[in-house]
N, C-alpha and C. Protein backbone atom coordinates (compact mmCIF):
# COMPACT_ATOMS: atom_id res chain seq x y z
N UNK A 1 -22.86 14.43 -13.74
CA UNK A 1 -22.98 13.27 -14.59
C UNK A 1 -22.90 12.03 -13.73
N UNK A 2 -23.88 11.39 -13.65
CA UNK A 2 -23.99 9.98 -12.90
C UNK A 2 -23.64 8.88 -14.10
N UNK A 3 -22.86 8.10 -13.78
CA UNK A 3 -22.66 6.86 -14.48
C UNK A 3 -23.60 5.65 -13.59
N UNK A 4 -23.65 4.75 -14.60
CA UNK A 4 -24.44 3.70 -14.59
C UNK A 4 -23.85 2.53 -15.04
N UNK A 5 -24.14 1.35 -14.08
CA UNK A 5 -23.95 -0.15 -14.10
C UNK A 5 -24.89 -0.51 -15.76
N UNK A 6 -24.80 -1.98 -16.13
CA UNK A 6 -24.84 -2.10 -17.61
C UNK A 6 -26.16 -2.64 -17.26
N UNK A 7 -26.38 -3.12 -15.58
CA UNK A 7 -28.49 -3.27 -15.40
C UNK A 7 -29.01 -2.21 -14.93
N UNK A 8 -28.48 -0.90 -14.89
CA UNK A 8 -28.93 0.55 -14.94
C UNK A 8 -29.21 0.47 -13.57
N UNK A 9 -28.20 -0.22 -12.81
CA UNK A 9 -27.99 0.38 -11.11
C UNK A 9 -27.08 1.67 -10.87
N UNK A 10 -28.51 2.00 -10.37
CA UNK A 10 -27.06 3.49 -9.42
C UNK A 10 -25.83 2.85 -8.82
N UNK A 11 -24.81 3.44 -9.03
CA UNK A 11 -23.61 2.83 -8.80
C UNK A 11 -23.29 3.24 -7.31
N UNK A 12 -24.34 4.02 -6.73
CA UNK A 12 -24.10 4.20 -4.91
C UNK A 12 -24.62 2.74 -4.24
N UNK A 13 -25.54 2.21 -4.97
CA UNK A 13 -25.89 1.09 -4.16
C UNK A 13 -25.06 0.06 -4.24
N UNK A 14 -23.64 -0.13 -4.27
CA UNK A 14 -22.74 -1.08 -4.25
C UNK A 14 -21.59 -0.62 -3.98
N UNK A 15 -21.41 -0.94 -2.43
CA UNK A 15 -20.35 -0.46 -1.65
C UNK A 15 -18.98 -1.82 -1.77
N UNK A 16 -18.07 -1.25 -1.28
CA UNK A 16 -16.95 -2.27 -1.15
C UNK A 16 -17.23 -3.38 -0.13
N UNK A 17 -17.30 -4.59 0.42
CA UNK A 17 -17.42 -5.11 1.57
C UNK A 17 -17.11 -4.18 2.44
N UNK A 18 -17.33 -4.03 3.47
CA UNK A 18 -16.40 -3.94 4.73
C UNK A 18 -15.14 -4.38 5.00
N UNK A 19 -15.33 -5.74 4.86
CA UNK A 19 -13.25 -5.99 5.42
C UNK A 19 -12.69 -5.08 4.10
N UNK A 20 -12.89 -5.35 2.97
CA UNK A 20 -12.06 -4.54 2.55
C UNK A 20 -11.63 -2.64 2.62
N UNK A 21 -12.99 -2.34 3.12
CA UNK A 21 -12.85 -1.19 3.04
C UNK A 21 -11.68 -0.86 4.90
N UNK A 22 -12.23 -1.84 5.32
CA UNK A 22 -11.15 -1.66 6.82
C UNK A 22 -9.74 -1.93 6.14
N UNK A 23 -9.31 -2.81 5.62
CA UNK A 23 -7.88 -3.16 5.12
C UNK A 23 -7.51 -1.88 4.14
N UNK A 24 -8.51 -1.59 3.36
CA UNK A 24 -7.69 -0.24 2.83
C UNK A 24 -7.41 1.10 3.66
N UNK A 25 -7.92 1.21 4.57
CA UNK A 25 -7.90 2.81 5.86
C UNK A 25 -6.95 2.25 6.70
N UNK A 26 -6.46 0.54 6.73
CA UNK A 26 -5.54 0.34 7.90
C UNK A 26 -4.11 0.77 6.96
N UNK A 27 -4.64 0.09 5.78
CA UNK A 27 -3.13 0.01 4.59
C UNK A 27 -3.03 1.33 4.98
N UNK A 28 -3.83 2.58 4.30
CA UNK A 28 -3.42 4.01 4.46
C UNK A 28 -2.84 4.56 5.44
N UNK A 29 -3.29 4.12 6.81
CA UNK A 29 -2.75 4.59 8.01
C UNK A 29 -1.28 3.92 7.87
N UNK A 30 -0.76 2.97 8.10
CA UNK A 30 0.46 2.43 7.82
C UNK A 30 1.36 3.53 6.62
N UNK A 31 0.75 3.27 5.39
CA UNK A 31 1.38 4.08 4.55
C UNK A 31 1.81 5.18 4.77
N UNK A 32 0.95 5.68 5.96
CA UNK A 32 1.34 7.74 5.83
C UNK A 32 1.78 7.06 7.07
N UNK A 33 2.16 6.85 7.81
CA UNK A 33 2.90 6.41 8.80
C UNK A 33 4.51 6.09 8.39
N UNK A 34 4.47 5.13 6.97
CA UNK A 34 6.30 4.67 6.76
C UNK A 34 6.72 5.87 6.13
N UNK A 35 5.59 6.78 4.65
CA UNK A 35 6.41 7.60 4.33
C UNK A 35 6.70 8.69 5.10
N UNK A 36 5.75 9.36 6.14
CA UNK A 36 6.67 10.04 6.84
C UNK A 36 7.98 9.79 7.97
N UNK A 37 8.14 8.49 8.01
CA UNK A 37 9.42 7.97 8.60
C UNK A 37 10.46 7.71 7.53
N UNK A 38 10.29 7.78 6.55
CA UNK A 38 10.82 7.16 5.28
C UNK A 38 11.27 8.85 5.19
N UNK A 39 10.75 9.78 4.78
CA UNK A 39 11.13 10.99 4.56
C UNK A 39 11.47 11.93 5.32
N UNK A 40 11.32 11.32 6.65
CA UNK A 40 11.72 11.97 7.63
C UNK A 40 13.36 11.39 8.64
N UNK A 41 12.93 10.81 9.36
CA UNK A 41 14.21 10.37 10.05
C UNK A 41 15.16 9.30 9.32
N UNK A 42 14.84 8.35 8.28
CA UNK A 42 14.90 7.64 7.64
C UNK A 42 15.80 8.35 6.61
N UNK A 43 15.64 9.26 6.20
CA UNK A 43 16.59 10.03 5.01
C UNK A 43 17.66 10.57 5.54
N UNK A 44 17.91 10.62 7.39
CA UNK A 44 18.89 11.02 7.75
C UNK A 44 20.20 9.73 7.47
N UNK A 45 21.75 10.07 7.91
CA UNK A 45 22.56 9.58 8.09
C UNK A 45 23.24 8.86 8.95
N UNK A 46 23.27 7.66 8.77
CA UNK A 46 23.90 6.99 10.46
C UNK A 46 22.99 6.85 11.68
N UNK A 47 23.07 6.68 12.58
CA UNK A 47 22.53 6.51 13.61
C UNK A 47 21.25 6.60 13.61
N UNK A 48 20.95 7.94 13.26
CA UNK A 48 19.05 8.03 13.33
C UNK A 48 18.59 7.55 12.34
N UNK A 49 19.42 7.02 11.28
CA UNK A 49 18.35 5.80 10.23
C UNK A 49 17.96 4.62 10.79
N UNK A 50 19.24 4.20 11.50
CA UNK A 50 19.64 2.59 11.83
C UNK A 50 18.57 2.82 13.09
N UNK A 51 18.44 3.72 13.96
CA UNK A 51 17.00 3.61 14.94
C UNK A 51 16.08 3.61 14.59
N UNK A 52 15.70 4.02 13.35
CA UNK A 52 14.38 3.51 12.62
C UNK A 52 14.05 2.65 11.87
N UNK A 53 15.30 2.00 11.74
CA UNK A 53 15.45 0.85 10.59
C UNK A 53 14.06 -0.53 11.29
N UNK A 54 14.21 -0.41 12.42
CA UNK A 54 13.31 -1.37 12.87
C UNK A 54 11.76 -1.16 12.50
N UNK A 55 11.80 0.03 12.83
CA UNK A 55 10.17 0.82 13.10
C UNK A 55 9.91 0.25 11.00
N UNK A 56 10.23 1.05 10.41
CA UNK A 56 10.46 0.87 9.32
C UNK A 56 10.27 -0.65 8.37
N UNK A 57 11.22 -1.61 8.87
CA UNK A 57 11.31 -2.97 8.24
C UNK A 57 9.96 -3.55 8.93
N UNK A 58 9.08 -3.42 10.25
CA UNK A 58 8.10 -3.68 10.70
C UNK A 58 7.04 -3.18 9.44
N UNK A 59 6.84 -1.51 9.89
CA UNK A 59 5.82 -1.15 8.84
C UNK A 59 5.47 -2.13 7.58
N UNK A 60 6.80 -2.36 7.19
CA UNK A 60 6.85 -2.67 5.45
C UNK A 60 6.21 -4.20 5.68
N UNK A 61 6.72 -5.16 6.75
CA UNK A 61 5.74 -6.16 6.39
C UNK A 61 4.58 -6.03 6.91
N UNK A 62 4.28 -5.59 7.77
CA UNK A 62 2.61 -5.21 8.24
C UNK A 62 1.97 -4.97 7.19
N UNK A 63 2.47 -3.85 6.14
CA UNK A 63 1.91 -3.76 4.83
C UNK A 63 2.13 -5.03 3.73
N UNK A 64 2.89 -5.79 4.29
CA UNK A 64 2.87 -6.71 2.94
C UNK A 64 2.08 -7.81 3.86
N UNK A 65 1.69 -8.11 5.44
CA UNK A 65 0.54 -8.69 5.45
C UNK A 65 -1.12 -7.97 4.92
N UNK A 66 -0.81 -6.77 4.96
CA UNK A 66 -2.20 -6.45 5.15
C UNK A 66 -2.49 -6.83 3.29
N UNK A 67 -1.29 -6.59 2.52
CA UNK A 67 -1.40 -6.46 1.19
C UNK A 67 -1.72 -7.93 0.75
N UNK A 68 -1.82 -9.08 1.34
CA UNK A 68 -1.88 -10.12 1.02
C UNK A 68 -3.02 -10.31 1.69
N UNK A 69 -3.36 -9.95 2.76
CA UNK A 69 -5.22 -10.46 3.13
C UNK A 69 -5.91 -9.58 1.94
N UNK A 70 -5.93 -8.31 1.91
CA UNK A 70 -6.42 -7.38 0.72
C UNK A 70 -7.00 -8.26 -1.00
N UNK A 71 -5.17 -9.12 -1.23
CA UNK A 71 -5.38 -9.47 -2.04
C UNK A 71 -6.39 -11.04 -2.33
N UNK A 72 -6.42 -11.83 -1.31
CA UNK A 72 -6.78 -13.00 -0.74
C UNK A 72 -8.13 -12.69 -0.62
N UNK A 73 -8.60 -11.46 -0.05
CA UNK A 73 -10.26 -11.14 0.07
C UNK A 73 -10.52 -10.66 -1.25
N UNK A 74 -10.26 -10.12 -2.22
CA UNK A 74 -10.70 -9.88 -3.45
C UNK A 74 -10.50 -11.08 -4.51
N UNK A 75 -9.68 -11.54 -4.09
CA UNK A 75 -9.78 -13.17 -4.77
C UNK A 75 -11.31 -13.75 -4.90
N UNK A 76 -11.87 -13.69 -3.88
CA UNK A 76 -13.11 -14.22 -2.96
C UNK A 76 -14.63 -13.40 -3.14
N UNK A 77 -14.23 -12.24 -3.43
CA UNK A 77 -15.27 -11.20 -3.59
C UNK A 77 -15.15 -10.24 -4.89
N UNK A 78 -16.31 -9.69 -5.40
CA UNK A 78 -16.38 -8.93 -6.46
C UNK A 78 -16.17 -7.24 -6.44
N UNK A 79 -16.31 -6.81 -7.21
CA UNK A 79 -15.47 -5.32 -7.08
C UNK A 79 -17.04 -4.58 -7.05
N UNK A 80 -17.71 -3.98 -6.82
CA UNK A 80 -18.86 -3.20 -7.38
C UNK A 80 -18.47 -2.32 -8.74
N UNK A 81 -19.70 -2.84 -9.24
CA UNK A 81 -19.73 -2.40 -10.81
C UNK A 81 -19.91 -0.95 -10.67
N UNK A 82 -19.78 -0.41 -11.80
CA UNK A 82 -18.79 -0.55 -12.80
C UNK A 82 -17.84 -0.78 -12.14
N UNK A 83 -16.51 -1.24 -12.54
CA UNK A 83 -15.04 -0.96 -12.49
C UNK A 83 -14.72 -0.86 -13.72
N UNK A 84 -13.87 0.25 -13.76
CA UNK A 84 -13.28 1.00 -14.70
C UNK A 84 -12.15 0.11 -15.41
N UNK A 85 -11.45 0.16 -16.78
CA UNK A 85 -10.23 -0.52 -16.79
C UNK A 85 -9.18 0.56 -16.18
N UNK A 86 -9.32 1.95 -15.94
CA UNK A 86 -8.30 2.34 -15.68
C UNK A 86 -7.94 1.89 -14.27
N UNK A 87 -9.30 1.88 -13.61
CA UNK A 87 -9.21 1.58 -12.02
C UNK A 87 -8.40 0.40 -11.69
N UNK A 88 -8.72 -0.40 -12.59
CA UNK A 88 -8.38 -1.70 -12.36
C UNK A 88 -6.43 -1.89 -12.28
N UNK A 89 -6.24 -1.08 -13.68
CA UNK A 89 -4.81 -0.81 -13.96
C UNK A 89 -4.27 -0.06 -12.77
N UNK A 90 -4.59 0.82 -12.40
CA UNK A 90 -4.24 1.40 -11.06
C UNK A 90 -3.84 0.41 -10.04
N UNK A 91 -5.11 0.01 -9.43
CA UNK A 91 -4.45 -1.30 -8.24
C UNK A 91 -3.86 -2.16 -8.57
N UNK A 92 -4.04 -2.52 -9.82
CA UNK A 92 -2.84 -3.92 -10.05
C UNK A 92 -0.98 -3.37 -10.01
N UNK A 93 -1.50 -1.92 -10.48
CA UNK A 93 -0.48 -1.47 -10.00
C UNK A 93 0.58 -1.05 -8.32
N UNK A 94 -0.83 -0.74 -8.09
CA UNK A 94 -0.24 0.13 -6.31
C UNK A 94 -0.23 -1.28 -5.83
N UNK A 95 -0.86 -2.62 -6.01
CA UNK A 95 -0.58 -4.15 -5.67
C UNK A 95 1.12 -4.29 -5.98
N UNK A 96 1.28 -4.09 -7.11
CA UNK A 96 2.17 -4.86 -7.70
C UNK A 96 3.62 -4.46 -7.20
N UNK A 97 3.40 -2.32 -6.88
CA UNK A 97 4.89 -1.89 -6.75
C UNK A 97 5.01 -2.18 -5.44
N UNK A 98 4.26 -2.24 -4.40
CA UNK A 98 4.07 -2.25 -2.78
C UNK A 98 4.80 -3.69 -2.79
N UNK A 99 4.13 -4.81 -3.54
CA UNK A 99 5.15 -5.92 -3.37
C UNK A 99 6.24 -5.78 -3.27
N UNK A 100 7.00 -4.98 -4.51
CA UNK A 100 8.27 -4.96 -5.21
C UNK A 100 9.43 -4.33 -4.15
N UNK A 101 8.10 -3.30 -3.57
CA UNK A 101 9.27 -2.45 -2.91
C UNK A 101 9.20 -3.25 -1.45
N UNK A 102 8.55 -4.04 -1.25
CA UNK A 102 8.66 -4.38 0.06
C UNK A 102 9.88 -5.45 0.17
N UNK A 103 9.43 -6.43 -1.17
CA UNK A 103 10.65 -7.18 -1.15
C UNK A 103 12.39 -6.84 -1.38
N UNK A 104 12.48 -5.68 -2.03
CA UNK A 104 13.45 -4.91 -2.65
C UNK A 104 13.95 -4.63 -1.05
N UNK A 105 13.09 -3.97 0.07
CA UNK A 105 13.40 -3.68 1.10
C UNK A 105 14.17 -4.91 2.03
N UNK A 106 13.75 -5.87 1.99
CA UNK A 106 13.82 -6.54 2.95
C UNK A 106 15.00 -7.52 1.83
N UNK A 107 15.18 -7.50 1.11
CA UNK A 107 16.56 -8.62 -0.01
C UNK A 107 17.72 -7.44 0.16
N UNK A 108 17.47 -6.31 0.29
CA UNK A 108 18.42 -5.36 0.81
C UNK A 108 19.05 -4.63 1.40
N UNK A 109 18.34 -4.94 2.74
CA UNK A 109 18.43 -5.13 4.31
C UNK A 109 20.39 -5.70 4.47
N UNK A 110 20.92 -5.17 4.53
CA UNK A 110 22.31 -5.96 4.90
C UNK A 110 22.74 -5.27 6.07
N UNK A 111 22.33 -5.81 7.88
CA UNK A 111 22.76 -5.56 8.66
C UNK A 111 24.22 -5.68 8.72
N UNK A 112 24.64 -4.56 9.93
CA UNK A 112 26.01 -4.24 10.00
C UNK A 112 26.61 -5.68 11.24
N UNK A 113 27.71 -5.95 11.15
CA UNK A 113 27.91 -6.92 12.15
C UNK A 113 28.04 -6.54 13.48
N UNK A 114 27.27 -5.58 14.29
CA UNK A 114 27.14 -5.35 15.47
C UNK A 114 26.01 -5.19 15.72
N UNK A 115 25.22 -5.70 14.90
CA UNK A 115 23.62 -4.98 15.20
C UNK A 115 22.92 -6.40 15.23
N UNK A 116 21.86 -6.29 16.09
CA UNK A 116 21.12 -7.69 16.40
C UNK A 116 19.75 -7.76 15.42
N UNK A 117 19.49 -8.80 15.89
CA UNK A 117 18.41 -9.59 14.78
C UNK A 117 16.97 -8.34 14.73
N UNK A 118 16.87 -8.08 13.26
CA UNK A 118 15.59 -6.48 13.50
C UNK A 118 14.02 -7.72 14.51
N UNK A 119 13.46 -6.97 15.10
CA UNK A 119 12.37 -7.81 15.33
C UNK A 119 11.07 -6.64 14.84
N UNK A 120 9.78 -7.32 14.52
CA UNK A 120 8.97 -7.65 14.40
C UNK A 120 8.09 -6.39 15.51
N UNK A 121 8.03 -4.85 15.41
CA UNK A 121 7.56 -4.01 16.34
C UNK A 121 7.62 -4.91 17.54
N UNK A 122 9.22 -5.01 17.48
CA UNK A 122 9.97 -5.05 18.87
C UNK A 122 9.64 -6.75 19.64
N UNK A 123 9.07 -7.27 19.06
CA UNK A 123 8.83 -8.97 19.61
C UNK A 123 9.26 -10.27 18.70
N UNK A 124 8.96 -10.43 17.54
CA UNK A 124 9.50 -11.31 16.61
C UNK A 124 10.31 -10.78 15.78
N UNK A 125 11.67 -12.21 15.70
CA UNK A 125 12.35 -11.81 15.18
C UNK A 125 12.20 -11.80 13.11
N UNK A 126 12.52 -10.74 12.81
CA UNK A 126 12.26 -10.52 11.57
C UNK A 126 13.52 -11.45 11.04
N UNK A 127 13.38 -12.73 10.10
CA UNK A 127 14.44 -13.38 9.36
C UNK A 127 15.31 -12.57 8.30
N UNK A 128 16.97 -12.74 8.13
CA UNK A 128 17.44 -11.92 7.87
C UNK A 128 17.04 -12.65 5.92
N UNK A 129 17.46 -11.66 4.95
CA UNK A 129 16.98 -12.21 3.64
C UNK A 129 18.32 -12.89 3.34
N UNK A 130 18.33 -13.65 2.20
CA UNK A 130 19.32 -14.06 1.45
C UNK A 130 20.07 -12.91 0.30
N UNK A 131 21.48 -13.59 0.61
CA UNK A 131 22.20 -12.51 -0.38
C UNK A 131 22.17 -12.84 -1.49
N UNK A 132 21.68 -11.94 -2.67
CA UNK A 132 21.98 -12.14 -3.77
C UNK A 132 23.46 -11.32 -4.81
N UNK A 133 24.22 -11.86 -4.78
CA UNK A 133 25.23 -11.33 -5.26
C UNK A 133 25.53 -10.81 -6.52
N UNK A 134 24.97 -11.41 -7.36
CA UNK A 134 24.70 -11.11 -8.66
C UNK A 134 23.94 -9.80 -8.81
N UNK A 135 22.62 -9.76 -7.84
CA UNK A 135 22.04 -8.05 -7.55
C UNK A 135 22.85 -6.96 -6.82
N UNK A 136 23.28 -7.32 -5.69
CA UNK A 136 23.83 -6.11 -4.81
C UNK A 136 22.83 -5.70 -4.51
N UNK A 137 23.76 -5.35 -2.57
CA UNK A 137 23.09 -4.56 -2.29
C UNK A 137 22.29 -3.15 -2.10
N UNK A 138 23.21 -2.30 -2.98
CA UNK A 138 23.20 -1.38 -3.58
C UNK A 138 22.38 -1.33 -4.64
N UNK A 139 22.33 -2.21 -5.37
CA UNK A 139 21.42 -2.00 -6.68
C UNK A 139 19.88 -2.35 -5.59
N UNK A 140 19.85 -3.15 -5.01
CA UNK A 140 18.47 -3.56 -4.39
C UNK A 140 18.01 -2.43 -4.01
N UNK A 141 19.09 -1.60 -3.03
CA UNK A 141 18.50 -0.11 -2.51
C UNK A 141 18.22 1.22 -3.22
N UNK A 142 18.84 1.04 -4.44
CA UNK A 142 18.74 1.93 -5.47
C UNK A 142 16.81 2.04 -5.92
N UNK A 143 17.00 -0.01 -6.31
CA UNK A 143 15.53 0.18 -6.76
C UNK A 143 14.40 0.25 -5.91
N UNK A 144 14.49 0.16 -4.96
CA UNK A 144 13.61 0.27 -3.18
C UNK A 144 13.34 1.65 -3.77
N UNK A 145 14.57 2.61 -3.69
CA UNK A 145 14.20 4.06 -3.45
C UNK A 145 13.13 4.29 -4.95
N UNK A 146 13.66 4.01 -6.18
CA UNK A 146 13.20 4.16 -7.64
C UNK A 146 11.66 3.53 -7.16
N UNK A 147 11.19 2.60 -6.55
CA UNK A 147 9.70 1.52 -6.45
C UNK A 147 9.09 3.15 -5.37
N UNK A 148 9.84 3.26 -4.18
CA UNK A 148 9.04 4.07 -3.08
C UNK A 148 8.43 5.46 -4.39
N UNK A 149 9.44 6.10 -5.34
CA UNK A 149 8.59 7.25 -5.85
C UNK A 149 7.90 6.96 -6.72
N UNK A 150 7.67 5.68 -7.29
CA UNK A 150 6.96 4.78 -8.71
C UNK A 150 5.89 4.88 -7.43
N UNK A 151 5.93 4.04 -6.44
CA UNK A 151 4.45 3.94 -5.44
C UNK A 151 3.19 5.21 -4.98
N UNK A 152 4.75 6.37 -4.90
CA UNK A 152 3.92 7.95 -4.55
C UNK A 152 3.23 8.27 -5.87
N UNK A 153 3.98 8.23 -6.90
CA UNK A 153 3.47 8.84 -8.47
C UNK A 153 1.93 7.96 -8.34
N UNK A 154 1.94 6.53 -8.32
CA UNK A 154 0.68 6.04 -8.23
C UNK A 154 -0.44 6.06 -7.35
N UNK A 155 0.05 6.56 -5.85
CA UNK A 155 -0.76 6.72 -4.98
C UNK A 155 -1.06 7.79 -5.26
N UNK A 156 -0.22 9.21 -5.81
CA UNK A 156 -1.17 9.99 -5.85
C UNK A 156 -2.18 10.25 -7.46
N UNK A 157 -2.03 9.35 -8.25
CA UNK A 157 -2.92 8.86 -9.48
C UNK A 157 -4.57 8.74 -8.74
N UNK A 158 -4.18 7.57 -7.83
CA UNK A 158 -5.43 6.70 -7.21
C UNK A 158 -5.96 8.11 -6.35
N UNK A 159 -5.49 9.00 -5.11
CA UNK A 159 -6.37 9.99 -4.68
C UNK A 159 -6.61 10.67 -5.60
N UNK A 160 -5.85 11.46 -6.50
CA UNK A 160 -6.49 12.36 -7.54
C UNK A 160 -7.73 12.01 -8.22
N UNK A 161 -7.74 10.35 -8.84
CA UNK A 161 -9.10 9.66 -9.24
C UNK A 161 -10.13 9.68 -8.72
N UNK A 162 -9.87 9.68 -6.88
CA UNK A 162 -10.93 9.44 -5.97
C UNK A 162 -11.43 11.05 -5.87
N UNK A 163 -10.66 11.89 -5.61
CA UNK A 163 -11.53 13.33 -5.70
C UNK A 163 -12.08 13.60 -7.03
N UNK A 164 -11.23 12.91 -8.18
CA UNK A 164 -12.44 13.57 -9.46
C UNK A 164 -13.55 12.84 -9.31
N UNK A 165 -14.04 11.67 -8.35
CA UNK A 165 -15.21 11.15 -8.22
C UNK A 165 -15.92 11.84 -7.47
N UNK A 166 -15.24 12.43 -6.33
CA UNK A 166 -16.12 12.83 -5.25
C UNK A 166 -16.89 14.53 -5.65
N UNK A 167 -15.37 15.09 -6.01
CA UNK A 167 -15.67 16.72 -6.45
C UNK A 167 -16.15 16.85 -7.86
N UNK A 168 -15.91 16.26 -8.77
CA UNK A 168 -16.58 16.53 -10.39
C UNK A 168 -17.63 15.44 -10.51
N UNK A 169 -17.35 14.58 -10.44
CA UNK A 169 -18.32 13.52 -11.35
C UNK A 169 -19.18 13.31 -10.31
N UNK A 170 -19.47 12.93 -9.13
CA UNK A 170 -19.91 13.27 -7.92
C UNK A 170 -21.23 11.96 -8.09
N UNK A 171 -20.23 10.71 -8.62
CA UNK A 171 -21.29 9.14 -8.93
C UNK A 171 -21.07 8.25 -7.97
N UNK A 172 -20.59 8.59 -6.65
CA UNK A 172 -20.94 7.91 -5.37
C UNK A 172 -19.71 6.98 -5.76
N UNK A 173 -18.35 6.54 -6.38
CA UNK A 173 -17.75 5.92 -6.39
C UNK A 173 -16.82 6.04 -5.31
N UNK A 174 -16.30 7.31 -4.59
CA UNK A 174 -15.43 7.68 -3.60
C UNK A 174 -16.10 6.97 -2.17
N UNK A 175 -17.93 7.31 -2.06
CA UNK A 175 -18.19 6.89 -1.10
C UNK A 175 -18.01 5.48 -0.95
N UNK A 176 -18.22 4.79 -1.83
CA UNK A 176 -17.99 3.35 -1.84
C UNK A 176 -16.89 2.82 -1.02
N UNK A 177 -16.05 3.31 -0.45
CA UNK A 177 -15.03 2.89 0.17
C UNK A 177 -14.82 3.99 1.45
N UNK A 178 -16.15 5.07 1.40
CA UNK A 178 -15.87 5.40 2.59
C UNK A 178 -17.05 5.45 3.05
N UNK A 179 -18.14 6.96 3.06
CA UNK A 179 -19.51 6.59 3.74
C UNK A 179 -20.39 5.99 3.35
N UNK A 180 -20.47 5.15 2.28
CA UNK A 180 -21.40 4.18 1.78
C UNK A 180 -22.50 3.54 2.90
N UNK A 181 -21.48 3.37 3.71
CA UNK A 181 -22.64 2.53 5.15
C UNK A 181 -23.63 3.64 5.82
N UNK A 182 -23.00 4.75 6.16
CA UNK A 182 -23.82 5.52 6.75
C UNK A 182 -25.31 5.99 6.12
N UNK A 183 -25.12 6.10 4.52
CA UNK A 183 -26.32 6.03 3.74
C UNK A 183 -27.34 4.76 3.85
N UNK A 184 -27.05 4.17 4.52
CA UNK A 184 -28.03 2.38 4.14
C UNK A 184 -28.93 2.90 5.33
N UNK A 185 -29.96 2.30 4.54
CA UNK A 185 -31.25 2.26 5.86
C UNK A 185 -31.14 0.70 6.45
């Protein structure tokens, strides 16, 4: 079953830009990069968290720059038609929790008093956040962890969507964000 645009364009001939399709494979690489540090050394206790705590608080804003050019270039540019409302609900979502949890991360950051300023994959220094007392820091980290499995439940929404495009419905929407270019004459 091929779906169709509402001027009865094949929906292969309208790929994502490019920058965006680079900002989403960089986002991904990052992503499978924190959660397996996140679920890996990161879930340990003491020491081997706090050595990743850097690697880690880096990732998360790298992703909240890349998540803000992402959002800044679609400001600017159009989505290729169709877009779905579910699609749409999706990223406003995986937008919205990636914020949440990034900030949740970094407002709940409460270095220990022997530990120096986190930097920036090891060169700039990352600013420490403000305390909010009324939240805790505990509650901040509570909801970090509650946002990180709200983010997986949705990330894996968005691949599951992308293979029912690629393997069932098979309407060139998956390529759109990946081999779209290689098809162009």
């Amino acid at each position: 079953m091929r779906s169709t645009s509402s001027n009865n364009e094949d929906p292969r001939a309208a790929a994502w830009a490019w920058p965006l399709r680079l900002l989403h494979w960089l986002t991904v690489g990052l992503l499978v990069w924190e959660i397996v540090i996140t679920l890996g050394p990161m879930n340990e206790r003491g020491a081997v968290a706090m050595r990743w705590m850097p690697t880690h608080m880096s990732l998360g804003l790298a992703l909240f720059a890349l998540c803000l050019c992402r959002m800044a270039f679609r400001l600017v540019t159009q989505a290729p038609q169709p877009q779905r409302p579910a699609a749409v609900a999706v990223h406003l979502a995986l937008y919205a929790i990636l914020i949440a949890l990034i900030a949740t991360g970094w407002l709940g950051h409460q270095p220990m008093p022997f530990m120096s300023t986190p930097k920036l994959f090891g060169y700039w220094p990352i600013p420490f956040a403000p305390k909010i007392p009324w939240l805790g820091t505990a509650r901040l980290l509570a909801l970090h962890s509650a946002l990180f499995w709200a983010f997986c439940g949705a990330t894996l929404v968005h691949i599951g969507a992308a293979l029912v495009h690629l393997l069932l419905l098979r309407d060139g929407v998956f390529e759109r964000m990946t081999t779209q270019w290689l098809n162009r004459n």
